[in-house]
Protein backbone atom coordinates (compact mmCIF):
# COMPACT_ATOMS: atom_id res chain seq x y z
CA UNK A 1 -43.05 122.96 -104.28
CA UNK A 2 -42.29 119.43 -104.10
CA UNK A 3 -39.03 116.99 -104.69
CA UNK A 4 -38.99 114.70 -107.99
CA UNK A 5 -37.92 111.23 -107.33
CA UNK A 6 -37.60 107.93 -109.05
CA UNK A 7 -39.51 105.36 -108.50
CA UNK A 8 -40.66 101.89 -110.05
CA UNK A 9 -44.69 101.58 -110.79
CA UNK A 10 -46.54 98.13 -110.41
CA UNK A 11 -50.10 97.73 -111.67
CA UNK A 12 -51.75 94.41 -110.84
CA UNK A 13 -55.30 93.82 -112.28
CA UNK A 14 -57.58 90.55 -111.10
CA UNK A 15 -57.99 88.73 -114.12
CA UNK A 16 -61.49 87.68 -115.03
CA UNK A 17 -62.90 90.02 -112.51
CA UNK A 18 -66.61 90.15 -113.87
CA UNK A 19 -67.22 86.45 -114.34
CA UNK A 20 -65.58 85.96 -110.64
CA UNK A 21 -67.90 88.30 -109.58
CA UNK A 22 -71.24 87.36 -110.98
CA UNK A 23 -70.58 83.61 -109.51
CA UNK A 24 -69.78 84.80 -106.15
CA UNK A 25 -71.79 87.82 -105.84
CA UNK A 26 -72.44 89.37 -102.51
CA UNK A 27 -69.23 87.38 -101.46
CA UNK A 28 -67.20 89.58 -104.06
CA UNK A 29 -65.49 91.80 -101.34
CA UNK A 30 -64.39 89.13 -99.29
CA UNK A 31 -62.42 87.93 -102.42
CA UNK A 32 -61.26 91.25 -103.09
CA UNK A 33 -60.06 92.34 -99.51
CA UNK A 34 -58.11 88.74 -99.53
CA UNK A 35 -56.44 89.78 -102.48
CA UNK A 36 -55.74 92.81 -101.41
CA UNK A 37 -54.18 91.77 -98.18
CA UNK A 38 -52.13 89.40 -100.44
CA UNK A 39 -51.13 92.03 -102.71
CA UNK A 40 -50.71 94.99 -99.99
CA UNK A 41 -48.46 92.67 -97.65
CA UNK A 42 -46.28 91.36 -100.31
CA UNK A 43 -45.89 94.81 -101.46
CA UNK A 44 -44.78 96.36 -98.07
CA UNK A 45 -42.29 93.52 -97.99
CA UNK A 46 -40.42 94.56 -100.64
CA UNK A 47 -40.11 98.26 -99.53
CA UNK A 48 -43.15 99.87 -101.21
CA UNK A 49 -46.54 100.74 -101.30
CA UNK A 50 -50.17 100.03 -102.39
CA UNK A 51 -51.11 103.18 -103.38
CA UNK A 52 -54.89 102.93 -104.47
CA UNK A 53 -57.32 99.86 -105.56
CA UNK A 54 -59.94 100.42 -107.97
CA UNK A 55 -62.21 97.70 -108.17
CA UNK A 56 -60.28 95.00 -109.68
CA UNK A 57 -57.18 96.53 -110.09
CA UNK A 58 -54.06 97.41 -107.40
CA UNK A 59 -51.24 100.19 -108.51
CA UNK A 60 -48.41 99.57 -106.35
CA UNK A 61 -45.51 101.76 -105.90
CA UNK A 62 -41.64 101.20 -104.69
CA UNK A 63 -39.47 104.16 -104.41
CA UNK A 64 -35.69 104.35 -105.19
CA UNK A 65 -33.05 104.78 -103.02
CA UNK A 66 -32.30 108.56 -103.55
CA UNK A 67 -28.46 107.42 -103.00
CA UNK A 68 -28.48 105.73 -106.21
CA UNK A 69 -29.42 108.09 -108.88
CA UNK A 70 -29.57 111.75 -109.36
CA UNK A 71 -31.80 114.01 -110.95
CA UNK A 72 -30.70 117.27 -113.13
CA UNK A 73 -33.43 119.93 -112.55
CA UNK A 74 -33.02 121.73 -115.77
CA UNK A 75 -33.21 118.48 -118.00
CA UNK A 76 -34.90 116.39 -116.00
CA UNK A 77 -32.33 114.25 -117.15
CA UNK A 78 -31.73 110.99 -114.65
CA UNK A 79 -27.63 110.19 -114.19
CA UNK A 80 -27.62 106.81 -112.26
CA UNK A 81 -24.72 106.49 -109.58
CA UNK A 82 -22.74 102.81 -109.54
């Protein structure tokens, strides 16, 4: 089962991650759960989703409008429409 569709992937990774965390230590989740409200409310804005956080890293999804493309089955081939 199942339904392909198109979609545009983000990936957003906190740079310097394991120096921020050594200097602020046990305070390390407060900085990460800002950021991720940052990230996971901008996201949502824009029509699409956080879809998993590992650590220092956020993959973000936003899914096209099925209206404006059209997938062949067989080929897999993608015809856009407009």
């Amino acid at each position: 089962g199942g339904k392909k569709k198109c979609a545009i992937f983000g990936f957003c990774d906190i740079k310097k991650f394991t120096e921020v965390t050594e200097l602020l230590q046990e305070d390390i989740m407060i900085f990460v759960n800002k950021i991720g409200e940052l990230v996971h409310s901008s996201v949502y804005r824009y029509g699409g989703s956080a879809n998993k956080n590992i650590g220092e890293a956020f993959l973000m999804i936003w899914p096209l409008p099925e209206e404006t493309y059209k997938i062949n089955t067989k080929t897999n081939e993608i015809t856009w429409k407009n």
